[in-house]
Protein backbone atom coordinates (compact mmCIF):
# COMPACT_ATOMS: atom_id res chain seq x y z
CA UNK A 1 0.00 0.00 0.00
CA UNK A 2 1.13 3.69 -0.90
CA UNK A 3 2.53 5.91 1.26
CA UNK A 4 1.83 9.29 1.78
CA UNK A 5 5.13 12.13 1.67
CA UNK A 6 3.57 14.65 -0.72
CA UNK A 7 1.08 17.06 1.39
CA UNK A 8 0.07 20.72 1.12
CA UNK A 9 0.95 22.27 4.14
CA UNK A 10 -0.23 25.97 4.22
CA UNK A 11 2.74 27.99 5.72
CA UNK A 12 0.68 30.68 6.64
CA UNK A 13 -1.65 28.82 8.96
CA UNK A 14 0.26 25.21 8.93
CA UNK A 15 -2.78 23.45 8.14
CA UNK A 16 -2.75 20.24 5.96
CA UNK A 17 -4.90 20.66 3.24
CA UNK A 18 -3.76 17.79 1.02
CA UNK A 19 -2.16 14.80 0.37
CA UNK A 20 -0.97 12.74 -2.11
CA UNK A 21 0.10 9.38 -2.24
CA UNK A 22 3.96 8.07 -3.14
CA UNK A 23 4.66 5.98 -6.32
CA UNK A 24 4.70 2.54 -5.47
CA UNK A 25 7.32 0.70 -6.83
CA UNK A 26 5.85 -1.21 -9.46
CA UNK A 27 4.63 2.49 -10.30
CA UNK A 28 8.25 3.51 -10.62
CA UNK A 29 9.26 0.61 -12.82
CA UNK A 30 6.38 1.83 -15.62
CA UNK A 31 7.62 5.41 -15.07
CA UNK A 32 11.12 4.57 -15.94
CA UNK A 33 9.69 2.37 -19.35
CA UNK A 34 7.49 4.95 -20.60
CA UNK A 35 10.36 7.76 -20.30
CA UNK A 36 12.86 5.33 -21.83
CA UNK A 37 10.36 4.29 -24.91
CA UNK A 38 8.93 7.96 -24.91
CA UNK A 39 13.19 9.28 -25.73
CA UNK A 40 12.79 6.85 -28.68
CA UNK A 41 10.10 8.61 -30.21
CA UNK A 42 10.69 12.02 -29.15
CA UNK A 43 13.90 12.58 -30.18
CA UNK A 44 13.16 11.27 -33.99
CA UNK A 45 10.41 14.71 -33.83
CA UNK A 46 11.59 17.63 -35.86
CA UNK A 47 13.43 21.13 -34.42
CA UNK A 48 10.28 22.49 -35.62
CA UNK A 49 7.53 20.38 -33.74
CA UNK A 50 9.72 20.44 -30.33
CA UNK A 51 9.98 24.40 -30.71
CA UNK A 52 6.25 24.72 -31.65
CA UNK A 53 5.25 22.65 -28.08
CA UNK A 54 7.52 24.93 -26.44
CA UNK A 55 5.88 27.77 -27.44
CA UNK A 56 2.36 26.77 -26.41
CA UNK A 57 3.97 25.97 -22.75
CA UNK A 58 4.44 29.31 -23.06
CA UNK A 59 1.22 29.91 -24.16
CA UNK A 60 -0.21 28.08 -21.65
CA UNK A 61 1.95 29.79 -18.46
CA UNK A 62 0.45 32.94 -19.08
CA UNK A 63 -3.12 31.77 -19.81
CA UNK A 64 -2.90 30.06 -16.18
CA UNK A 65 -0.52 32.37 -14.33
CA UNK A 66 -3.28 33.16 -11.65
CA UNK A 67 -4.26 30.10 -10.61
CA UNK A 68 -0.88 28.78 -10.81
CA UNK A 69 0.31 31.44 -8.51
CA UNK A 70 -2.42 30.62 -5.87
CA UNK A 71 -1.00 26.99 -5.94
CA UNK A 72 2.43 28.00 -4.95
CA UNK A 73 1.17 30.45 -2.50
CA UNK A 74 -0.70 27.71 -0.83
CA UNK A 75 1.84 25.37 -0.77
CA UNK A 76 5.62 27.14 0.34
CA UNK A 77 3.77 30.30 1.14
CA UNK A 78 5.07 32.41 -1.88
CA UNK A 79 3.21 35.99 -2.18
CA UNK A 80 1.24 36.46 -4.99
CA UNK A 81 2.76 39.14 -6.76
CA UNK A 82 6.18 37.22 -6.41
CA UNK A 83 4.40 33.86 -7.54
CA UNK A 84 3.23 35.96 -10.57
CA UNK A 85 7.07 37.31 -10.75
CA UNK A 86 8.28 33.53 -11.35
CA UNK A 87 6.10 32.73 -13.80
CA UNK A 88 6.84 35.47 -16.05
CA UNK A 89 10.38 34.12 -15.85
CA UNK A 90 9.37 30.88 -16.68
CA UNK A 91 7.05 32.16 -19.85
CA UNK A 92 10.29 33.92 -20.69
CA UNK A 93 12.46 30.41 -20.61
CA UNK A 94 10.21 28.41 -22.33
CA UNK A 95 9.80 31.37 -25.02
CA UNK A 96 13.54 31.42 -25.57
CA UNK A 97 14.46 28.18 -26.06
CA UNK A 98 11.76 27.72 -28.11
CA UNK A 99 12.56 30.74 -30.68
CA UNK A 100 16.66 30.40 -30.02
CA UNK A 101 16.93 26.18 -29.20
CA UNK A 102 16.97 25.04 -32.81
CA UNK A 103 19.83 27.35 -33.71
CA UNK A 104 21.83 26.15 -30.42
CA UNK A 105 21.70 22.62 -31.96
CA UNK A 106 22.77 23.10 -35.43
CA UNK A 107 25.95 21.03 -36.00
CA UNK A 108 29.19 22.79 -35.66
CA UNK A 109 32.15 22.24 -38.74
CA UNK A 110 35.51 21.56 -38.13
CA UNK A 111 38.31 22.11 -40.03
CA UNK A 112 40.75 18.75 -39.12
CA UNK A 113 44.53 19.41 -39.95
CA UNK A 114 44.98 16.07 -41.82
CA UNK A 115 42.23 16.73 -43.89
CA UNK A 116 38.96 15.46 -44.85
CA UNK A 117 35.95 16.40 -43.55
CA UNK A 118 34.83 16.87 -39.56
CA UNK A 119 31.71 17.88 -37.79
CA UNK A 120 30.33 17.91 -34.49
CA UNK A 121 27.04 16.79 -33.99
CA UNK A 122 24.72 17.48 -30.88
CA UNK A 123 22.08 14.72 -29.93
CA UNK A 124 19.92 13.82 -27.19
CA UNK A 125 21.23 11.19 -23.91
CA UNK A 126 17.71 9.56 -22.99
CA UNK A 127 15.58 10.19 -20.35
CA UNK A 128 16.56 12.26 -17.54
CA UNK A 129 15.49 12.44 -13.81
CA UNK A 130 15.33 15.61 -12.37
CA UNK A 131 14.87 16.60 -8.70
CA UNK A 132 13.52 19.57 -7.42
CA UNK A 133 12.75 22.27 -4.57
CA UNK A 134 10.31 23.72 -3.33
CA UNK A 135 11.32 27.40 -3.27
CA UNK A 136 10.97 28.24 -7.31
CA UNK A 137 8.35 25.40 -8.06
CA UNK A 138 8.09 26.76 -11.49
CA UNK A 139 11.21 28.08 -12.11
CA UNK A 140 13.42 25.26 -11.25
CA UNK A 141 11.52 22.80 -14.05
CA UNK A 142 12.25 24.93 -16.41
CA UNK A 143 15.50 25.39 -16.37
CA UNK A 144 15.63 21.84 -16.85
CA UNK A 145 12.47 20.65 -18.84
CA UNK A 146 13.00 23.24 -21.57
CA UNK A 147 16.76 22.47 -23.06
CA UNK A 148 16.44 19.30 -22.69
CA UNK A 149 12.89 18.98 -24.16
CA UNK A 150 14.06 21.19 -27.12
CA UNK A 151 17.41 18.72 -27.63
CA UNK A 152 15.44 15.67 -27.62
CA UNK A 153 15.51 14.34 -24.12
CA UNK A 154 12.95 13.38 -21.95
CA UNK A 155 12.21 14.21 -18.07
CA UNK A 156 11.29 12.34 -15.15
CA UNK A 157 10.10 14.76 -12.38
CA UNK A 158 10.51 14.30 -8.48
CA UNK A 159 9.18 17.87 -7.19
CA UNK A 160 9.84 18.41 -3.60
CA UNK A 161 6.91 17.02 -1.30
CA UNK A 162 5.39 19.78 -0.64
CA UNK A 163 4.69 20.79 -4.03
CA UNK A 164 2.32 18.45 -5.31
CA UNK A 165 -0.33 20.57 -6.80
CA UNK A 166 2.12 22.56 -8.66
CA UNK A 167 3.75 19.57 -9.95
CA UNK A 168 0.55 18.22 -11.00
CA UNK A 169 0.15 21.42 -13.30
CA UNK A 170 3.35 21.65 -14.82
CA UNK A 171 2.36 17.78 -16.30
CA UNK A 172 -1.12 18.95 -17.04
CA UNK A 173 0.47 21.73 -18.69
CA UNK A 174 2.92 20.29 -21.18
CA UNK A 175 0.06 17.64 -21.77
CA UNK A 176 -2.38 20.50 -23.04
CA UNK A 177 0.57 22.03 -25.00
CA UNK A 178 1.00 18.69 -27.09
CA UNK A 179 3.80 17.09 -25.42
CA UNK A 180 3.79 13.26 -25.66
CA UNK A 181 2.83 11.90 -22.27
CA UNK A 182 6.07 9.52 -22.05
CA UNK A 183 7.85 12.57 -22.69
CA UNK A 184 7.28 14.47 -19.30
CA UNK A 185 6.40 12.24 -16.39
CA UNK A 186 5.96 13.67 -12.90
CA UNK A 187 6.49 11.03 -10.13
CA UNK A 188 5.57 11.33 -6.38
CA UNK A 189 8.88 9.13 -5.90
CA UNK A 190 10.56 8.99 -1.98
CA UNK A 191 14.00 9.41 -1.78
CA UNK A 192 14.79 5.57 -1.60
CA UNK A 193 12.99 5.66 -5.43
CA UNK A 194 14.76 8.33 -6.77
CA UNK A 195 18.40 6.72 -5.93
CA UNK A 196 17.31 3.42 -7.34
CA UNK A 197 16.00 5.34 -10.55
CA UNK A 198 19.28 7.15 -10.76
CA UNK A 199 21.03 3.75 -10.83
CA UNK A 200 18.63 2.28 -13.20
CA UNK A 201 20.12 2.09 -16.87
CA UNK A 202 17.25 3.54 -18.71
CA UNK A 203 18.06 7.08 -16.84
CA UNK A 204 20.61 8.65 -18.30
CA UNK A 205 21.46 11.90 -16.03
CA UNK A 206 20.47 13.75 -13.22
CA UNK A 207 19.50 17.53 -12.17
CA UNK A 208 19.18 18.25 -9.02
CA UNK A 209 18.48 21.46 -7.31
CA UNK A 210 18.51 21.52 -3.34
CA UNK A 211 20.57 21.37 -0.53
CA UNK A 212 24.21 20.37 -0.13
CA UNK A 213 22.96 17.23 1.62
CA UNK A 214 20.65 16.38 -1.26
CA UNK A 215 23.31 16.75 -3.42
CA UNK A 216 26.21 14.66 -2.22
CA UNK A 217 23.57 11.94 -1.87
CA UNK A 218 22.88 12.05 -5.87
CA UNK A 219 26.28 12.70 -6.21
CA UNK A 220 27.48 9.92 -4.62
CA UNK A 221 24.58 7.14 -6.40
CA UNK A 222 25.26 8.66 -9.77
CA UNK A 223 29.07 8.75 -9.45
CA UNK A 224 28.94 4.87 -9.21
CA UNK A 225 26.30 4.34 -12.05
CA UNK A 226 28.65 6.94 -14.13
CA UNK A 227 25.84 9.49 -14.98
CA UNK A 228 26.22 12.95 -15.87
CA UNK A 229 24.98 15.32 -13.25
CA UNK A 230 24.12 19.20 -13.06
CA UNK A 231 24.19 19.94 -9.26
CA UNK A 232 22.89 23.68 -8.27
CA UNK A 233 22.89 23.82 -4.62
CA UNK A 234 22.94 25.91 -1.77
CA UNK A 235 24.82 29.55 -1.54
CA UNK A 236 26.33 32.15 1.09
CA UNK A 237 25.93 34.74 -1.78
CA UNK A 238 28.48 38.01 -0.70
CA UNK A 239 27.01 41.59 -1.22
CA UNK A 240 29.63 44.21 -1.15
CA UNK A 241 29.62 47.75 -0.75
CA UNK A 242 32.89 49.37 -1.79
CA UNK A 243 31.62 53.39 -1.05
CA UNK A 244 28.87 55.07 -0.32
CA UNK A 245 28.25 56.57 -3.59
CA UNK A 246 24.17 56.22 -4.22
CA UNK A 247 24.50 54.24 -0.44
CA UNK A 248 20.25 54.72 -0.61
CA UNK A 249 20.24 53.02 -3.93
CA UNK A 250 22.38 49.85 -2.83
CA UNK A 251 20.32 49.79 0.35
CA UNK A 252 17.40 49.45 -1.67
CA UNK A 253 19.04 46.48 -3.82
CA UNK A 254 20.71 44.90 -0.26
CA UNK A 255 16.87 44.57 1.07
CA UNK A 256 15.38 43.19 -2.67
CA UNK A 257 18.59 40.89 -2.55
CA UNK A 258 18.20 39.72 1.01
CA UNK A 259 14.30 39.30 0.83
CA UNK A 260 12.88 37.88 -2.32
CA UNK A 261 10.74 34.50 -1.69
CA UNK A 262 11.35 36.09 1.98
CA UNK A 263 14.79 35.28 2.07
CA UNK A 264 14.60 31.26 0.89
CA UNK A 265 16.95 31.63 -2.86
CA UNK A 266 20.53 29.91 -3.19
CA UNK A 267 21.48 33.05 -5.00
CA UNK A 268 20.06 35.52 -2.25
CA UNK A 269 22.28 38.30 -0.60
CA UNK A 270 23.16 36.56 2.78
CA UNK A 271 26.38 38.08 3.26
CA UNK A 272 26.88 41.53 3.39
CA UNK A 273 30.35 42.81 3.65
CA UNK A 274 30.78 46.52 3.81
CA UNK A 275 33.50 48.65 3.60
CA UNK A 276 34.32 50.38 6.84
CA UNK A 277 33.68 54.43 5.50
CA UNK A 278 30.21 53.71 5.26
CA UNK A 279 29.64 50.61 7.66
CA UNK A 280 27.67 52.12 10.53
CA UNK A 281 25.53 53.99 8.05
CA UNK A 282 24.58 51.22 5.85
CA UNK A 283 23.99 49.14 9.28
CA UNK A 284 21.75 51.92 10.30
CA UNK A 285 19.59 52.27 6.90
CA UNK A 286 19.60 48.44 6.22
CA UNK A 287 18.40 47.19 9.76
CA UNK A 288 16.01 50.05 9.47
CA UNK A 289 14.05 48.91 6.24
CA UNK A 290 14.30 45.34 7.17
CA UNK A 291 12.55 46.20 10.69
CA UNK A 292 10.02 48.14 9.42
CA UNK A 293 8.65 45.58 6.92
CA UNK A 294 5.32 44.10 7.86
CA UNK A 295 4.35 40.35 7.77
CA UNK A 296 0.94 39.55 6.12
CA UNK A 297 -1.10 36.50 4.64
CA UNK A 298 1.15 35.69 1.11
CA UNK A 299 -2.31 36.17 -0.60
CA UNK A 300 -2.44 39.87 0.58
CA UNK A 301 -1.43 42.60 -1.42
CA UNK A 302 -0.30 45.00 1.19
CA UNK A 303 1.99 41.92 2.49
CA UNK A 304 5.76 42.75 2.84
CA UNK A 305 7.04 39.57 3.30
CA UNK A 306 5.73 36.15 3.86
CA UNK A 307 5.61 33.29 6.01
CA UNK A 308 8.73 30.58 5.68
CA UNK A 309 7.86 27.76 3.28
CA UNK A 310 7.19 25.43 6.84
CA UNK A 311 6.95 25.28 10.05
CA UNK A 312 10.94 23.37 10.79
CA UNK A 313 12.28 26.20 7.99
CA UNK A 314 11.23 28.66 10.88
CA UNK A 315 12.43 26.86 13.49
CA UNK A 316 16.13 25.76 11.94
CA UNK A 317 16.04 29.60 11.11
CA UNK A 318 16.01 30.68 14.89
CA UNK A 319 17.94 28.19 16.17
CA UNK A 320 20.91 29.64 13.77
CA UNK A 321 19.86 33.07 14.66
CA UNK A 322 20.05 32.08 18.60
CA UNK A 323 23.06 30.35 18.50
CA UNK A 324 24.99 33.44 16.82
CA UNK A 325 23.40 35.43 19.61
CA UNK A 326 24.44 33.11 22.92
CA UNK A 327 28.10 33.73 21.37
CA UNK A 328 28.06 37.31 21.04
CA UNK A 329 26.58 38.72 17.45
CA UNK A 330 24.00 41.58 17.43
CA UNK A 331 20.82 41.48 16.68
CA UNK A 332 20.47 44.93 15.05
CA UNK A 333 16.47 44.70 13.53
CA UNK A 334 14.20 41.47 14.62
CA UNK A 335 15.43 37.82 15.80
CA UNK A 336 12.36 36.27 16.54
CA UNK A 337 9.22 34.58 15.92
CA UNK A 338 6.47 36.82 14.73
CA UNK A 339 3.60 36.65 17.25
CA UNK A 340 0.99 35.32 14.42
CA UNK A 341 -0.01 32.21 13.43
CA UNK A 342 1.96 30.53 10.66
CA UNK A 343 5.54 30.27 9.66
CA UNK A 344 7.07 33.61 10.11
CA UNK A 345 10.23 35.53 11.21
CA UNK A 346 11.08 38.49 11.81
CA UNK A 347 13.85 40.05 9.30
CA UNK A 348 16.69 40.04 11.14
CA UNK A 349 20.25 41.55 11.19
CA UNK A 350 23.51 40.30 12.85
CA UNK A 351 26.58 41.89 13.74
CA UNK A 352 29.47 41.12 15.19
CA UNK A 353 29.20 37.70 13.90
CA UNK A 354 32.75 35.58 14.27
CA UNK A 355 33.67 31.83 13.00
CA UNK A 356 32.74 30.30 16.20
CA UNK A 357 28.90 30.87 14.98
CA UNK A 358 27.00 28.73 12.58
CA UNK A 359 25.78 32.10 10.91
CA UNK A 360 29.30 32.41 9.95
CA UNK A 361 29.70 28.68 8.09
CA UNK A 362 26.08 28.08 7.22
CA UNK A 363 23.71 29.68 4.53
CA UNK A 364 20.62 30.95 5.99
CA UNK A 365 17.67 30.34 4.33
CA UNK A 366 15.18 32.75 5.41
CA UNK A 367 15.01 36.54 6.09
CA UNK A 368 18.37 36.94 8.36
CA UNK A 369 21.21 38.62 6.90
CA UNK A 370 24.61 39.02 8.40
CA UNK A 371 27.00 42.49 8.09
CA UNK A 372 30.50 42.17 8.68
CA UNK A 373 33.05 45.33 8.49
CA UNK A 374 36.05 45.51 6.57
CA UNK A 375 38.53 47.89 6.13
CA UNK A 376 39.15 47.64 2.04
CA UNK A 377 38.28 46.02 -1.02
CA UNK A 378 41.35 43.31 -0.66
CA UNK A 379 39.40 42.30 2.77
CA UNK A 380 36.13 42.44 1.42
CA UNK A 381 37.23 40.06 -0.95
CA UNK A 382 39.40 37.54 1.72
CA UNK A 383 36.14 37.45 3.58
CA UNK A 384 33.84 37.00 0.83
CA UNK A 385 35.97 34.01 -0.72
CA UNK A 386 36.11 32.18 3.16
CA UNK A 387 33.39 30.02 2.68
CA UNK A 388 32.78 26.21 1.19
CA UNK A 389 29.93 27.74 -1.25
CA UNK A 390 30.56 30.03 -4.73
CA UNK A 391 27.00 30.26 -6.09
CA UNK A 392 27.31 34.03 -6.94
CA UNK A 393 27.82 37.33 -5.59
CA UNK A 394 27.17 41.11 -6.12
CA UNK A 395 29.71 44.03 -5.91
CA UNK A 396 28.11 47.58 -5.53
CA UNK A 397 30.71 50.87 -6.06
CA UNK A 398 31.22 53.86 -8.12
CA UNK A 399 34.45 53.02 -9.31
CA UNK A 400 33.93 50.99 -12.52
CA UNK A 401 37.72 49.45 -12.14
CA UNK A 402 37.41 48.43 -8.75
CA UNK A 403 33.62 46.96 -9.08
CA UNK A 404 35.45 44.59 -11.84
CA UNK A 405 38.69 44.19 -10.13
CA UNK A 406 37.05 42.67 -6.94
CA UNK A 407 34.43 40.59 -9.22
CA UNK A 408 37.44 39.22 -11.00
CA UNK A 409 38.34 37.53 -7.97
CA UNK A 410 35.43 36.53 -6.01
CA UNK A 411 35.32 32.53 -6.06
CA UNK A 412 31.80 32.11 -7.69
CA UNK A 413 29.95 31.13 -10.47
CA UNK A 414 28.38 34.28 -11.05
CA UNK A 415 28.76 37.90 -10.71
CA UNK A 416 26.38 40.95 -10.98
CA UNK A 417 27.72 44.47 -10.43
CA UNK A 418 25.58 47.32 -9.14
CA UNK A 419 22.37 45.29 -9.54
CA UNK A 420 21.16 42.82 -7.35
CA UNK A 421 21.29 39.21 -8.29
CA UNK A 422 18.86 37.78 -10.42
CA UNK A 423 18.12 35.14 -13.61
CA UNK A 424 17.62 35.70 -16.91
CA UNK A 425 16.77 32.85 -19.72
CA UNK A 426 19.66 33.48 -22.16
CA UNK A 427 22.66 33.72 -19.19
CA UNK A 428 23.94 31.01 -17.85
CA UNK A 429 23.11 29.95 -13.88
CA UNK A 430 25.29 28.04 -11.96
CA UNK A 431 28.37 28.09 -9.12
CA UNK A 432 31.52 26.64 -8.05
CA UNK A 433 32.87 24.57 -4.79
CA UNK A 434 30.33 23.24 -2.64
CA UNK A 435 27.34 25.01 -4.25
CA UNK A 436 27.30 22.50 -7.18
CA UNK A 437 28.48 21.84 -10.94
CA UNK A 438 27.60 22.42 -14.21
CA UNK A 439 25.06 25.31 -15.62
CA UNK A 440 21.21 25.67 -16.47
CA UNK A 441 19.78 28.43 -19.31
CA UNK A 442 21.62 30.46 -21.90
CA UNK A 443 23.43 28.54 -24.55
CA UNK A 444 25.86 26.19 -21.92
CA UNK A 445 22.42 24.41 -20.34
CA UNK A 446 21.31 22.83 -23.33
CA UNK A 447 24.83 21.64 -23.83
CA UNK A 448 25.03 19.79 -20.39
CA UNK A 449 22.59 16.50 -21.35
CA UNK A 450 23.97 16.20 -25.18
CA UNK A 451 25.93 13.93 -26.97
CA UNK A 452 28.56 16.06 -28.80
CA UNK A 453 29.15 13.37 -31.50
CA UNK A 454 32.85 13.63 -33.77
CA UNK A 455 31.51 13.17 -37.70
CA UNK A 456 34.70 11.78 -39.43
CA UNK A 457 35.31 11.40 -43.33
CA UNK A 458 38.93 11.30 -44.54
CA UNK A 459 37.03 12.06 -47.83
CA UNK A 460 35.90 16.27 -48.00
C-alpha cells in the first residue's frame, strides 16, 4: 500500500490541506519504461515540432498564471505578486528556447589538420530524472524541462513534497501544449525511489536542485552508475559595498537581494560585507528597512514579506539566529518569531558575527542577513571568498575598475555588479565549490545532457 510524503501544508496557517500518495514501486518501474520508450520517439520529432510545443507551454503559463500562482502560495507560502514574478520568468524560458533552441543545436564544422571532412554533432542522452525544490516550483523545471525537451531528451520529475499541486500542473500543462505523455512524467517518488531510478540504466542523467545534503547523496549514487549530473545547490551569496556613492540606492538592492521569496533563494544576498567608511551607516539604513517591513497572509497585497515555506524552515532559522546570539553577534532589527499564526520571522540583522557561529559557516535560508566590516576592497574580498559555497555574488561601487577588479576575484559562479542578483533565460546559472556543478539556461544548459558526437570522413 502507498505511502503518503507529498502534502500541502499551508505555511501561513500550517494546516494540511492535502495529500498525495507516493509511487509505489511497481509504479516507478512503468515510469522509468514509458520515459525510456517515450526518448525513442521524441527525439526522432523535428526542431520544428519540439519548438512549436515549447511555445504553447508558453502559451499556456500565461493563460494560467493566476491560478498557478495561488498553488504555490498555498503550498511554500510564496506571495502572490512574487508567484506571478516567477512565472513570467518561466514564460520567458520556455519562449527562448523555443525561438533560439533550434539554432543552439545546429551542427558545428571543423576544419581537421589532416584533412577530410569533420563535424560535431549534438544529440539527445535519454531520459533524464530531475529533482527539485520547493522554493521556485516553477522556475526550477524549467530550467531543466526546456533544453532538454528542445534537444530531444525526456524528463522524469521528483518535485519536492510539498509541491504536489504545482507539480501536478506543470504535467497537465505540457500535456495540453501537445507534449507526448512519455515525454514528461511527474512522479511522487521517496528518496529511496529516486536513488534506485538514478542507478537504473534507462536514466541517463540527473539535475538536481537543493541542498548540499541532497546533493552529495545524488552525487554519490550517480558517481557509481557513471551518470552525468548538473548539481545547483545551496549559496552564502556576498554583497559588497565598496563606497557610499548612491548608499540609498544599494540599500534598496541589499533589502530586494536579502528578501525575495522572503529570504529562501541559493542566489540571495546573505552576506553583506561593507566597507568600513560607510559601515555604521549602511547598518543603520539596512536594519532600518528590514525592521520596518510588515508580515501579512502571502495572498495579501499590502503583504511585505511572507511566512517561511514550513513550520521546521522557521524553526532551523532561529535556532541559527540564537546560537549566533548566545556567542556574542547583534541582533540589530528582529530575531524572533512573529507573534501570528503561521511560519514567520522576523527580518533580522547580525553583527558582530565571528567563526565560532554557525551564521558564519552556514547559509541561511530565510530573512536573516549578516554584516561584517572591513577595512578595504582586498578584505572584502578575503572574507567574501572564506566560505565552502561560490553560487554568486554582487559588488556595488562607483568606481567601474574596482567593481570589476574585486568581481574578477570573487570565487563564484556568477557575478552581478551594481544590480542585485537575479536570472535571466539566455545567461547562464550556476556556481563553483560546494554550491554545485555544471550550468542551467543560456546557450551552456542545453549543452550539459547532449551527446557532442565527432563526424569523421577522410574524404571532404
Amino acid at each position: 500500500m502507498a505511502t503518503t510524503e507529498y502534502r500541502v501544508i499551508n505555511p501561513a496557517t500550517n494546516e494540511t490541506e492535502a495529500e498525495y500518495p507516493t509511487a509505489t514501486d511497481a509504479e516507478i518501474q512503468d515510469v522509468l519504461a514509458r520515459a525510456d520508450a517515450g526518448f525513442r520517439a521524441w527525439r526522432r520529432t523535428s526542431l520544428d515540432e519540439r519548438a512549436a510545443v515549447l511555445s504553447r507551454v508558453a502559451e499556456l503559463y500565461t493563460e494560467r498564471r493566476d491560478d498557478l500562482a495561488a498553488i504555490i502560495t498555498r503550498e511554500m507560502g510564496k506571495r502572490t505578486r512574487e508567484a506571478k514574478g516567477e512565472i513570467s520568468i518561466v514564460i520567458d524560458i520556455f519562449g527562448y528556447y523555443a525561438k533560439e533552441g533550434p539554432g543552439m543545436l545546429t551542427e558545428t564544422p571543423l576544419s581537421p589538420r589532416a584533412g577530410g571532412r569533420a563535424s560535431v554533432r549534438k544529440e539527445p542522452i535519454g531520459a533524464l530524472l530531475g529533482i527539485m525544490p520547493w522554493n521556485f516550483p516553477y522556475y526550477q523545471v524549467a530550467r531543466l524541462a526546456a533544453p532538454n525537451l528542445i534537444a530531444g531528451n525526456t524528463i522524469v520529475l521528483k518535485h519536492a513534497p510539498q509541491c504536489p499541486e504545482s507539480a501536478l500542473a506543470i504535467e497537465a500543462i505540457f500535456r495540453d501544449a501537445g507534449l507526448p505523455a512519455d515525454a514528461y512524467i511527474n512522479v511522487f517518488a521517496s528518496n529511496e525511489q529516486a536513488a534506485d531510478m538514478i542507478a537504473d540504466p534507462r536514466i541517463a542523467g540527473v539535475s538536481v536542485t537543493g541542498s548540499e545534503r541532497a546533493g552529495t547523496a545524488v552525487a554519490e549514487v550517480a558517481g557509481r552508475n557513471l551518470k552525468k549530473v548538473i548539481l545547483e545547490l545551496g549559496g552564502s551569496d556576498p554583497f559588497i559595498v565598496l563606497d557610499g556613492e548612491n548608499l540609498d540606492r544599494t540599500v534598496q538592492a541589499a533589502v530586494a537581494g536579502r528578501m525575495q521569496n522572503t529570504g529562501q533563494a541559493c542566489n540571495a544576498a546573505k552576506r553583506l560585507i561593507v566597507v568600513d567608511s560607510v559601515y555604521d551607516e549602511f547598518v543603520d539604513k539596512f536594519s532600518a528597512a528590514l525592521g520596518a517591513m510588515q508580515p501579512g497572509d502571502p495572498t495579501d497585497a499590502e503583504a511585505q514579506y511572507g511566512p517561511l515555506s514550513s513550520e521546521q524552515a522557521a524553526v532551523s532559522l532561529i535556532e541559527q539566529i540564537d546560537d549566533a546570539v548566545a556567542k556574542g553577534a547583534t541582533v540589530r532589527t528582529g530575531g524572533k518569531r512573529v507573534d501570528r499564526p503561521g511560519a514567520f520571522v522576523e527580518p533580522t540583522v547580525l553583527t558582530d558575527v565571528t567563526p565560532d557561529m554557525r551564521a558564519y559557516r552556514e547559509e541561511l535560508f530565510g530573512p536573516a542577513a549578516v554584516v561584517y566590516r572591513v577595512a578595504d576592497a582586498d578584505a572584502a574580498v578575503e572574507l567574501a571568498n572564506d566560505s565552502a559555497y561560490g553560487l554568486g555574488g554582487v559588488v556595488f561601487g562607483a568606481d567601474a575598475e574596482a567593481t570589476a577588479d574585486v568581481a574578477d576575484r570573487l570565487d563564484t559562479g556568477m557575478v552581478w555588479i551594481n544590480s542585485m542578483q537575479g536570472s535571466m533565460a539566455d545567461l547562464p546559472f550556476g556556481g563553483t565549490k560546494r554550491s554545485g556543478v555544471g550550468r542551467e539556461l543560456g546557450t551552456l544548459g542545453i549543452d550539459e545532457f547532449v551527446n557532442k558526437k565527432l563526424i569523421y570522413s577522410p574524404r571532404g
